[in-house]
C-alpha atoms as a PDB file:
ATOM      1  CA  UNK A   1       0.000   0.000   0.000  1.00  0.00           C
ATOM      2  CA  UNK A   2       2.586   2.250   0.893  1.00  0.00           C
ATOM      3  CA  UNK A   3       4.150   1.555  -2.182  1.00  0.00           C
ATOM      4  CA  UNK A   4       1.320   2.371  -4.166  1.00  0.00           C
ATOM      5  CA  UNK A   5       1.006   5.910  -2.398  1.00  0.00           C
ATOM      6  CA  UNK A   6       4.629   6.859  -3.297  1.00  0.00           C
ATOM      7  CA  UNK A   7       4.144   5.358  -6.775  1.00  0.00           C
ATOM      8  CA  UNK A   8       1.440   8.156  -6.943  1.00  0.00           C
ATOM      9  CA  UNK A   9       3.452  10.901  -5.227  1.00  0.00           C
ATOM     10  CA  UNK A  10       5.912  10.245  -7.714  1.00  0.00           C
ATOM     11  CA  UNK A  11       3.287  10.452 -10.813  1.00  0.00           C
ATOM     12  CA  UNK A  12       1.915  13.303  -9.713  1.00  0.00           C
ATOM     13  CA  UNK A  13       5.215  15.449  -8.666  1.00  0.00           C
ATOM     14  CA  UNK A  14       6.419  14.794 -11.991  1.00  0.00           C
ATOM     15  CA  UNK A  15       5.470  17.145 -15.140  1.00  0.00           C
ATOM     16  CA  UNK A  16       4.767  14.234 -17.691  1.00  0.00           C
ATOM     17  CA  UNK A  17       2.684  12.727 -15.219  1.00  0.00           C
ATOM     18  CA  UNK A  18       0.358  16.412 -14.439  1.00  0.00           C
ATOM     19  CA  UNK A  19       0.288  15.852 -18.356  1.00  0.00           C
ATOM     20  CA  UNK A  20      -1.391  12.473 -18.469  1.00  0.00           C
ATOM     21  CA  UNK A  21      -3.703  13.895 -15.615  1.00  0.00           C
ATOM     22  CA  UNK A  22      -4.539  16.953 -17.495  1.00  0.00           C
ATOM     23  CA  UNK A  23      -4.874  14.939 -20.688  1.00  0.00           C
ATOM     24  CA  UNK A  24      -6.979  12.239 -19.920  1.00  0.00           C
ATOM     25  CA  UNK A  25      -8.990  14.489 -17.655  1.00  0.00           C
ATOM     26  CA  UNK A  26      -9.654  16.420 -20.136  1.00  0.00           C
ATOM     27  CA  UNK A  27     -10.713  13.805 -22.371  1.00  0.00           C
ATOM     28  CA  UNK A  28     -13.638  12.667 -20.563  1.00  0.00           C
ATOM     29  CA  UNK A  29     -14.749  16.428 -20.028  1.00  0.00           C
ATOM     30  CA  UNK A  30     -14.645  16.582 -24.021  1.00  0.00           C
ATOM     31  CA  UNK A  31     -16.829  13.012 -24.281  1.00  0.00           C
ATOM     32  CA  UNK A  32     -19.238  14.512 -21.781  1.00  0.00           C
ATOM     33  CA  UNK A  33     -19.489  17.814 -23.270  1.00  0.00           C
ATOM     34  CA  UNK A  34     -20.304  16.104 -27.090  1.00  0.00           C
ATOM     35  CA  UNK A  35     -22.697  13.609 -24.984  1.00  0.00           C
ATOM     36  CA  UNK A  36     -24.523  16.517 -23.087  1.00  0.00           C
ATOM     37  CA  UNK A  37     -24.629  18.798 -26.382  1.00  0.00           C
ATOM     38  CA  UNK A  38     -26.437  15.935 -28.159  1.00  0.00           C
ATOM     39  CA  UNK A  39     -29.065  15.610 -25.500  1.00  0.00           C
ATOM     40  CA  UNK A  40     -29.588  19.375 -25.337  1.00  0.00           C
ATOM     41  CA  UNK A  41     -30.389  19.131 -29.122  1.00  0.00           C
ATOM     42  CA  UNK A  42     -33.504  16.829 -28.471  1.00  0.00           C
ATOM     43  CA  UNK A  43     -35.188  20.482 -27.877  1.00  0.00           C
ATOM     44  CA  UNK A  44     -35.818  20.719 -31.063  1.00  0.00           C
ATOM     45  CA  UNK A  45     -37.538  17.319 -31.203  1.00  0.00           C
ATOM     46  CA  UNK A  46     -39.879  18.653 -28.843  1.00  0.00           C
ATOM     47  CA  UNK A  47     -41.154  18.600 -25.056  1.00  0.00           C
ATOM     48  CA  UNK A  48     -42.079  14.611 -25.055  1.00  0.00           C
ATOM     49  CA  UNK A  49     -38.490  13.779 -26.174  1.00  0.00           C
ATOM     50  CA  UNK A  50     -36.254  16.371 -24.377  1.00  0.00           C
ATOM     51  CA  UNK A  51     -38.253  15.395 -21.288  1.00  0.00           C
ATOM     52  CA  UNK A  52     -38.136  11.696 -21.625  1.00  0.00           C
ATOM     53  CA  UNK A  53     -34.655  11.796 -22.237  1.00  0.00           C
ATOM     54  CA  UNK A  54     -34.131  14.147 -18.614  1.00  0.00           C
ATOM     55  CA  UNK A  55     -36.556  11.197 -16.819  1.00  0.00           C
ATOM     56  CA  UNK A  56     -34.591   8.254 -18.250  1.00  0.00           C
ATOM     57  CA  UNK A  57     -30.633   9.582 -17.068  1.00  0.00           C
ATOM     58  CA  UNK A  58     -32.510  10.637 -13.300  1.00  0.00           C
ATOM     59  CA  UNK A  59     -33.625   6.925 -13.228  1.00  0.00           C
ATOM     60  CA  UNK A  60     -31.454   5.218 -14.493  1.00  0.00           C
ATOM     61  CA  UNK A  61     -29.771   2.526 -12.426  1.00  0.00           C
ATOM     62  CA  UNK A  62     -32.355   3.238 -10.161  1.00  0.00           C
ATOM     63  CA  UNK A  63     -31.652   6.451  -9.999  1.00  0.00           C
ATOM     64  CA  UNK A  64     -27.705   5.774  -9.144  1.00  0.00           C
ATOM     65  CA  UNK A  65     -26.364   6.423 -12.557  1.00  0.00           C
ATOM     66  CA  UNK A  66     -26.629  10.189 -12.533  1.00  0.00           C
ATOM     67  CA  UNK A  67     -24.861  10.673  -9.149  1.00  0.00           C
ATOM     68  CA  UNK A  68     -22.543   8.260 -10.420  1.00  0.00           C
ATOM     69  CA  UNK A  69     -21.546  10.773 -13.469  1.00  0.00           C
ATOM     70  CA  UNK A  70     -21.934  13.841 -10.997  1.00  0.00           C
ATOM     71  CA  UNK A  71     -19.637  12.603  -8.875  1.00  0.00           C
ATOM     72  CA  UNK A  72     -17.019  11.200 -12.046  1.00  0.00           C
ATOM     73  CA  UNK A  73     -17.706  14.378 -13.573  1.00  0.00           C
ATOM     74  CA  UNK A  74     -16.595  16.252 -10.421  1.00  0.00           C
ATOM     75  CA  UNK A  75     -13.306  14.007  -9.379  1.00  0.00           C
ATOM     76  CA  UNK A  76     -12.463  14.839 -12.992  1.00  0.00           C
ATOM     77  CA  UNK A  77     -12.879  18.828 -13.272  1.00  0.00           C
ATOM     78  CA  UNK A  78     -11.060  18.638  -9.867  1.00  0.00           C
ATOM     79  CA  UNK A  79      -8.415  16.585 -11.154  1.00  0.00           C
ATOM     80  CA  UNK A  80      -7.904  18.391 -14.831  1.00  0.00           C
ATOM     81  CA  UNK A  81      -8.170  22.381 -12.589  1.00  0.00           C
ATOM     82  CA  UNK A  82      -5.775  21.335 -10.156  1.00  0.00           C
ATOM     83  CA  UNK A  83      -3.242  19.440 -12.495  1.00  0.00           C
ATOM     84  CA  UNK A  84      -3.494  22.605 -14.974  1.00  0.00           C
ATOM     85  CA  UNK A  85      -3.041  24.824 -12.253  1.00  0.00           C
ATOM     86  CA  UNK A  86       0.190  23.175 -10.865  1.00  0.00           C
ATOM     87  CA  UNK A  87       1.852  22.398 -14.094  1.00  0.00           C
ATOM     88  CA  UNK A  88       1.665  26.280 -14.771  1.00  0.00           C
ATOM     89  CA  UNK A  89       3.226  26.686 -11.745  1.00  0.00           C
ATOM     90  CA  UNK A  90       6.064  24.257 -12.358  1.00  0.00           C
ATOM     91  CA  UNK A  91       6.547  25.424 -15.205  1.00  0.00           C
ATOM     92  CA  UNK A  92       7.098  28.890 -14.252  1.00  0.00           C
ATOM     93  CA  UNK A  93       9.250  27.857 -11.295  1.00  0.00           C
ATOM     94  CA  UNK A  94      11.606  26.104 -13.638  1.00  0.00           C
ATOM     95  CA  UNK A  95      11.956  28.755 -16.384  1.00  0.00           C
ATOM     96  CA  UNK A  96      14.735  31.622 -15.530  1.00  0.00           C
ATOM     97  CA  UNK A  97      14.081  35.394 -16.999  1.00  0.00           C
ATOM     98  CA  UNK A  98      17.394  35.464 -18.507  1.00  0.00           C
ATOM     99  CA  UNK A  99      16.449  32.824 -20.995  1.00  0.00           C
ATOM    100  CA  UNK A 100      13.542  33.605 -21.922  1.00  0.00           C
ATOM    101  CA  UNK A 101      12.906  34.420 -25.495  1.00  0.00           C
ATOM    102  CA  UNK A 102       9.746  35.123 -28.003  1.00  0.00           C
ATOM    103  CA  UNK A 103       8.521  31.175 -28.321  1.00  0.00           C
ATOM    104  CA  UNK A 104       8.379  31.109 -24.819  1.00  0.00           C
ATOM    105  CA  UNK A 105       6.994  34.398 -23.695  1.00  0.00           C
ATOM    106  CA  UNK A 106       4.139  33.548 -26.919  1.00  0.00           C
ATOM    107  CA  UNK A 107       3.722  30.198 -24.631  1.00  0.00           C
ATOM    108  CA  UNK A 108       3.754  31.589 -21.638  1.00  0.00           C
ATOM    109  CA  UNK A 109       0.646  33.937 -22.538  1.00  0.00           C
ATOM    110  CA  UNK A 110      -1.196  30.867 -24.298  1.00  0.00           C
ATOM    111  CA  UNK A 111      -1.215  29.261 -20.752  1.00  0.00           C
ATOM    112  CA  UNK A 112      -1.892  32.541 -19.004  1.00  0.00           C
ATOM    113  CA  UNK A 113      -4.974  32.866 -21.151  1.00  0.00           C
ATOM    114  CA  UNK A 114      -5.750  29.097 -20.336  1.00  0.00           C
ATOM    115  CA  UNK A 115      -5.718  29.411 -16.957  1.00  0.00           C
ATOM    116  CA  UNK A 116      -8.090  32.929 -17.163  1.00  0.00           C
ATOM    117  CA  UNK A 117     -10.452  31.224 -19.999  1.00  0.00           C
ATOM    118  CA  UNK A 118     -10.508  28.366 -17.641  1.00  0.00           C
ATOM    119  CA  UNK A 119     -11.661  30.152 -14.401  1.00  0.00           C
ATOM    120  CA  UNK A 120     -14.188  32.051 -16.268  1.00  0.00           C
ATOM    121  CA  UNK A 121     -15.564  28.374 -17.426  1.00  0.00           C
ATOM    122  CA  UNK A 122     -15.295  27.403 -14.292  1.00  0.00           C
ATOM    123  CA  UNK A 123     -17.697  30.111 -13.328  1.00  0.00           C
ATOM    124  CA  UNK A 124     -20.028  28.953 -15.471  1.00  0.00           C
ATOM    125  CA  UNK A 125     -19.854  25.516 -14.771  1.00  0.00           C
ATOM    126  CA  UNK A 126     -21.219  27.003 -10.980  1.00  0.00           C
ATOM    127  CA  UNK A 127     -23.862  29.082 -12.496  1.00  0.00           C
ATOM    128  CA  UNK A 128     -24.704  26.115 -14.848  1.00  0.00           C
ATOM    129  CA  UNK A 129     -25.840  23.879 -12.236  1.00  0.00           C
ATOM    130  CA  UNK A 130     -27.125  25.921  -9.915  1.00  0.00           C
ATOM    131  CA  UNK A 131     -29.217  27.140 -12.551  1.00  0.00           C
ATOM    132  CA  UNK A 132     -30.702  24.365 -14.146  1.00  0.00           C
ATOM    133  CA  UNK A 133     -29.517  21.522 -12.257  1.00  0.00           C
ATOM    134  CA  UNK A 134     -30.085  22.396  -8.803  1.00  0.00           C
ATOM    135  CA  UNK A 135     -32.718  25.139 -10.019  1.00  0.00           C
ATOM    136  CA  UNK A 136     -32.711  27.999  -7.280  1.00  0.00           C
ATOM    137  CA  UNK A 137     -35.313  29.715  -9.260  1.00  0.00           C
ATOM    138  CA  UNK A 138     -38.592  28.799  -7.716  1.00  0.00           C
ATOM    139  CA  UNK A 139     -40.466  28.990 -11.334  1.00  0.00           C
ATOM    140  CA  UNK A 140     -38.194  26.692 -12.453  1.00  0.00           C
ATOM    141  CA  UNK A 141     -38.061  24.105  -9.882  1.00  0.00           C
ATOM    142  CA  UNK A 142     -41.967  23.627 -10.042  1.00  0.00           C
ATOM    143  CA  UNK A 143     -42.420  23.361 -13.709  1.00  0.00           C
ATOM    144  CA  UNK A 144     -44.064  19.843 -14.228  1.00  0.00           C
ATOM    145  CA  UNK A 145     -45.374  18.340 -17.949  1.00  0.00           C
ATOM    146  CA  UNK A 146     -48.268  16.622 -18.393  1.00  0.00           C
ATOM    147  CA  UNK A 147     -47.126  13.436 -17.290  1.00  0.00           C
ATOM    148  CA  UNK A 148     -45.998  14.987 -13.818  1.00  0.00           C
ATOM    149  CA  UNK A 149     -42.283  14.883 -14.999  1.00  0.00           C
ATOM    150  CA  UNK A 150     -39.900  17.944 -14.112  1.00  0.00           C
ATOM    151  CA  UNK A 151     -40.630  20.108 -17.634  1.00  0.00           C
ATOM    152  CA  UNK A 152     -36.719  20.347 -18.651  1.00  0.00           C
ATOM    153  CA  UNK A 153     -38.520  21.755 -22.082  1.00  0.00           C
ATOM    154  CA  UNK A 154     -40.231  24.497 -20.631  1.00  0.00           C
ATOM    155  CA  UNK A 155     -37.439  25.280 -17.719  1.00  0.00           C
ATOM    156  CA  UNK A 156     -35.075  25.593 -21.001  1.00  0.00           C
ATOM    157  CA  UNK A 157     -37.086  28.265 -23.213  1.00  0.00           C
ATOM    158  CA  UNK A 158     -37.728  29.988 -20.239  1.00  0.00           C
ATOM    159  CA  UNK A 159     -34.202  29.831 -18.838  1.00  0.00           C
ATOM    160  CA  UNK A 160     -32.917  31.395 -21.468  1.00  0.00           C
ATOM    161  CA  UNK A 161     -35.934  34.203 -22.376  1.00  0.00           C
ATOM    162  CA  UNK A 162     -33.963  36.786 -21.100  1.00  0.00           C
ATOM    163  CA  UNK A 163     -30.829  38.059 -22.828  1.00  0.00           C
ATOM    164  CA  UNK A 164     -28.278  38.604 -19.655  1.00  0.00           C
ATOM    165  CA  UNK A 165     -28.310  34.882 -19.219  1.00  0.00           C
ATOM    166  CA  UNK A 166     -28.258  33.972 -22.979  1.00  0.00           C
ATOM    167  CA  UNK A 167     -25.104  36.074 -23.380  1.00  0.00           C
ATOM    168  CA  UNK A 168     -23.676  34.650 -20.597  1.00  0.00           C
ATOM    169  CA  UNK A 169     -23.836  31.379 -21.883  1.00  0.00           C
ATOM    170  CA  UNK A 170     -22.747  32.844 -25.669  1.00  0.00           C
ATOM    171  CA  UNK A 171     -19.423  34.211 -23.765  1.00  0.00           C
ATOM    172  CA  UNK A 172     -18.982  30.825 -21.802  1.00  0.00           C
ATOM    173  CA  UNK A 173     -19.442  28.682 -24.318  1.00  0.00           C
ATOM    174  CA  UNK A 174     -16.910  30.711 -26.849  1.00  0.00           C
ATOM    175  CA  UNK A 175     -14.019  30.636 -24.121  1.00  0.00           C
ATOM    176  CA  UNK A 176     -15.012  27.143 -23.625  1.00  0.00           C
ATOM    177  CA  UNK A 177     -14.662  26.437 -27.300  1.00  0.00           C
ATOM    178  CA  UNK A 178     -11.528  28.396 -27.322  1.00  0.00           C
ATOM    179  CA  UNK A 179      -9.830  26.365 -24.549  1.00  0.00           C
ATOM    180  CA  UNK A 180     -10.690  23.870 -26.208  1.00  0.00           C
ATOM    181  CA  UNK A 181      -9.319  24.631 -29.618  1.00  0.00           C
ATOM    182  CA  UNK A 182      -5.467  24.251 -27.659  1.00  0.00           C
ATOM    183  CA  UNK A 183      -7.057  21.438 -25.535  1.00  0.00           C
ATOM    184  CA  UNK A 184      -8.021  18.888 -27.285  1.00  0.00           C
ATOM    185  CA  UNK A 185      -5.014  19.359 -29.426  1.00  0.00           C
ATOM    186  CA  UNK A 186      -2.671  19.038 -26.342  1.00  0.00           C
ATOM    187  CA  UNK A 187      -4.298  15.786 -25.226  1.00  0.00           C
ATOM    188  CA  UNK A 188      -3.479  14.149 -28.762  1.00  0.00           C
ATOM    189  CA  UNK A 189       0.118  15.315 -28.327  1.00  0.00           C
ATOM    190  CA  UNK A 190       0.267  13.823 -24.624  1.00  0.00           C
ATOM    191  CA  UNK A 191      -1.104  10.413 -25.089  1.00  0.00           C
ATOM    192  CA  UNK A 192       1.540  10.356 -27.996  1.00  0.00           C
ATOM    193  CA  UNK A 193      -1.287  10.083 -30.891  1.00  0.00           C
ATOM    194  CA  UNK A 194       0.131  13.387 -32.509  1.00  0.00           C
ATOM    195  CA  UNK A 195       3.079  12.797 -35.066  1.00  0.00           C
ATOM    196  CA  UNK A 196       4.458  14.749 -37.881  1.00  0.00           C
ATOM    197  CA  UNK A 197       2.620  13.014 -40.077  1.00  0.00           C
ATOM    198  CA  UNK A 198      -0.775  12.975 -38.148  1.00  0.00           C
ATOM    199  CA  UNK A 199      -0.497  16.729 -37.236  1.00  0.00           C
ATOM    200  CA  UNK A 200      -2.642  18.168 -39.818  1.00  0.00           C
ATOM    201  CA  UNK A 201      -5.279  15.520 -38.824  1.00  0.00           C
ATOM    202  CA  UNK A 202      -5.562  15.669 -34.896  1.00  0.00           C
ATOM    203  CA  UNK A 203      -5.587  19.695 -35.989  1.00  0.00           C
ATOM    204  CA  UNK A 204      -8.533  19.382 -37.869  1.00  0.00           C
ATOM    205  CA  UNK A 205     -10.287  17.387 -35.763  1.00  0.00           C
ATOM    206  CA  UNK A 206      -9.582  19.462 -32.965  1.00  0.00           C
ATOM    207  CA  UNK A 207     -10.935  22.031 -34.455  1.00  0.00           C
ATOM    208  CA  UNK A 208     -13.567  20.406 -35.649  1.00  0.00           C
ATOM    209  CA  UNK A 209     -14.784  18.623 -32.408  1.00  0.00           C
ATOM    210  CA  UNK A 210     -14.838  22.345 -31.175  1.00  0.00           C
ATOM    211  CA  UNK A 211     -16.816  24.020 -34.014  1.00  0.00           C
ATOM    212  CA  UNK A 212     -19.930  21.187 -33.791  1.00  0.00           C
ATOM    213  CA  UNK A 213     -19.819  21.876 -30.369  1.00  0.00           C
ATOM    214  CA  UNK A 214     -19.605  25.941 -30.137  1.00  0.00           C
ATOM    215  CA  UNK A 215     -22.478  25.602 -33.163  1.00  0.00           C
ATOM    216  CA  UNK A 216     -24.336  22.889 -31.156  1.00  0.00           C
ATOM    217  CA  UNK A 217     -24.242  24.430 -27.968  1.00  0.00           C
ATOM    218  CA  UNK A 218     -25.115  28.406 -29.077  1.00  0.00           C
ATOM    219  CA  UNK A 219     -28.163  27.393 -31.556  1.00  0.00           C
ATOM    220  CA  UNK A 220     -30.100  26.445 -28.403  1.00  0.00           C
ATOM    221  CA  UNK A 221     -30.098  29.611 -26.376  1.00  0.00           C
ATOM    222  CA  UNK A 222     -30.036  31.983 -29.826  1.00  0.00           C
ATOM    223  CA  UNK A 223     -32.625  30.336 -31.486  1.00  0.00           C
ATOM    224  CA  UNK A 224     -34.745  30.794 -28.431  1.00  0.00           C
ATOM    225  CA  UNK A 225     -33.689  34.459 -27.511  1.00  0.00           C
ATOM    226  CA  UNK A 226     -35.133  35.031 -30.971  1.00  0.00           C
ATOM    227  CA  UNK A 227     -38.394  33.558 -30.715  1.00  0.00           C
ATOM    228  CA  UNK A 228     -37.367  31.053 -33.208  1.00  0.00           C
ATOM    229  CA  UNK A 229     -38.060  28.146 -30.611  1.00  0.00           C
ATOM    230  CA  UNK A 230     -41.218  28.716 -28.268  1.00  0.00           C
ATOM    231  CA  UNK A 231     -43.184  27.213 -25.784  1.00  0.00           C
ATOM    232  CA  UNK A 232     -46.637  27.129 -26.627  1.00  0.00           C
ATOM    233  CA  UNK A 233     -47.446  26.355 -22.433  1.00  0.00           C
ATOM    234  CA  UNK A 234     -45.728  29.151 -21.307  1.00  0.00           C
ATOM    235  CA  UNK A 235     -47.291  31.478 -24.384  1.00  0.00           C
ATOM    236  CA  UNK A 236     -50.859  30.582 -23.407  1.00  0.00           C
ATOM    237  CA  UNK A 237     -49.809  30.777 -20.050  1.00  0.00           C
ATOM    238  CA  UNK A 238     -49.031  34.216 -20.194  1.00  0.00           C
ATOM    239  CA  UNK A 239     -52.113  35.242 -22.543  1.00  0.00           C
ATOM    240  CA  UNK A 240     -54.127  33.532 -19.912  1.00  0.00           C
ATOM    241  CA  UNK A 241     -52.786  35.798 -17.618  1.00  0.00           C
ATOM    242  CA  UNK A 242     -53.066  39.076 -19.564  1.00  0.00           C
ATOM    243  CA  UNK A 243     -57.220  37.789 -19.901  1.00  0.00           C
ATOM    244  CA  UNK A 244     -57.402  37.331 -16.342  1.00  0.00           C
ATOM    245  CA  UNK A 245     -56.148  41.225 -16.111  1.00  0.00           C
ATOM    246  CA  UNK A 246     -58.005  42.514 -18.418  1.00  0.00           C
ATOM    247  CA  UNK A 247     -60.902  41.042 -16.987  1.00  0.00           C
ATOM    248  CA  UNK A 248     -60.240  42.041 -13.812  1.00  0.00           C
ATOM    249  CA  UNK A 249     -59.712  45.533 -14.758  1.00  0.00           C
ATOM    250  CA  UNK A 250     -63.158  45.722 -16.470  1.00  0.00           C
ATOM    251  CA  UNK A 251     -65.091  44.681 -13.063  1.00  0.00           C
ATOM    252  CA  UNK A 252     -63.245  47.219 -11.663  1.00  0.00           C
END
């Protein structure tokens, strides 16, 4: 056992094996993100869909399997934040002023502008689940469908009516796609699946993993800030209430 834990210590306190941390963190955070956008995208299936989908990963395993990828999720944002966080560190320990040139000042800002892009993701991330996950807005918390499910369809549209948290999530998103433009490329390169002559692949697909997911992640709250997507509850709900008012305000 005790061999084990030093085996670890070692890993850890060395910079290739941060990298491997980092890398393979930040792997499954990529294979969650393109699972998570392609869920989102049932919206435009409709409520029934989008809503069945929500039901089945809440219940599934008897309701296990979602805390079990909450709490994966978590060990690995942990894992990849602090591992980032110290190999900038090291790194900057370990390189002297004197021999610093233009490559590595240009590098040195790259991982400065990591490290902010990744806070401000991290921010998100917070704001994320507190807003639709654990769902401190009242409205949202109570809104049911018709088959006395939690309505993720309606708590969506309405989530993202107003444009301060749509722009939010526009910013987040594009510094999210932006780390991840460097990212996913830096993971090839550290599980040693980047080579001269498979550069200008892993490249493209780097970039291209991150343009499906900046596109499939932004048409959800823009196409709903614009009316494009609606919910037809929520619009009779509030015509409902503007009868109710005018009625009201005829008695009176």
């Amino acid at each position: 056992m005790k061999g084990l834990i030093n085996s670890v210590s070692l890993f850890w306190q060395s910079s290739i094996g941060k990298k491997i941390v980092v890398a393979v963190t930040g792997l499954l955070l990529v294979g969650f993100l393109v699972g998570h956008m392609a869920g989102n995208l049932l919206l435009f299936a409709g409520r029934e869909a989008l809503n069945e989908y929500a039901y089945f990963l809440h219940h599934m395993l008897h309701g296990a399997g979602i805390w079990i990828a909450r709490i994966g999720l978590l060990v690995s944002l942990v894992l990849h934040v602090f591992a980032t966080i110290a190999l900038t560190a090291q790194n900057r320990a370990a390189r002297k002023e004197r021999y610093a040139h233009g490559a590595t000042q240009a590098a040195s800002r790259s991982s400065r502008m990591m490290i902010i892009s990744g806070l401000v993701i991290l921010a998100f991330i917070i704001f994320h689940i507190l807003h639709f996950t654990v769902r401190i807005d009242p409205e949202l918390a109570e809104m049911k469908d018709a088959a006395g499910h939690h309505d993720v369809y309606g708590m969506v549209i309405k989530g993202f009516g107003g444009p301060v948290v749509s722009l939010f999530y526009v910013v987040a998103i594009t510094l999210l796609c932006s780390h991840l433009s460097h990212g996913i490329a830096s993971i090839f390169q550290t599980l040693g699946l980047r080579t001269r002559k498979t550069a200008g692949a892993t490249r493209a697909l780097s970039w291209g993993i991150t343009v499906v997911l900046w596109l499939g992640f932004l048409v959800i709250p823009l196409t709903i800030l614009f009316g494009i997507v609606k919910d037809p509850g929520l619009d009779a709900g509030h015509s409902q209430s503007a009868v109710e008012a005018s009625s009201t305000s005829d008695k009176h």
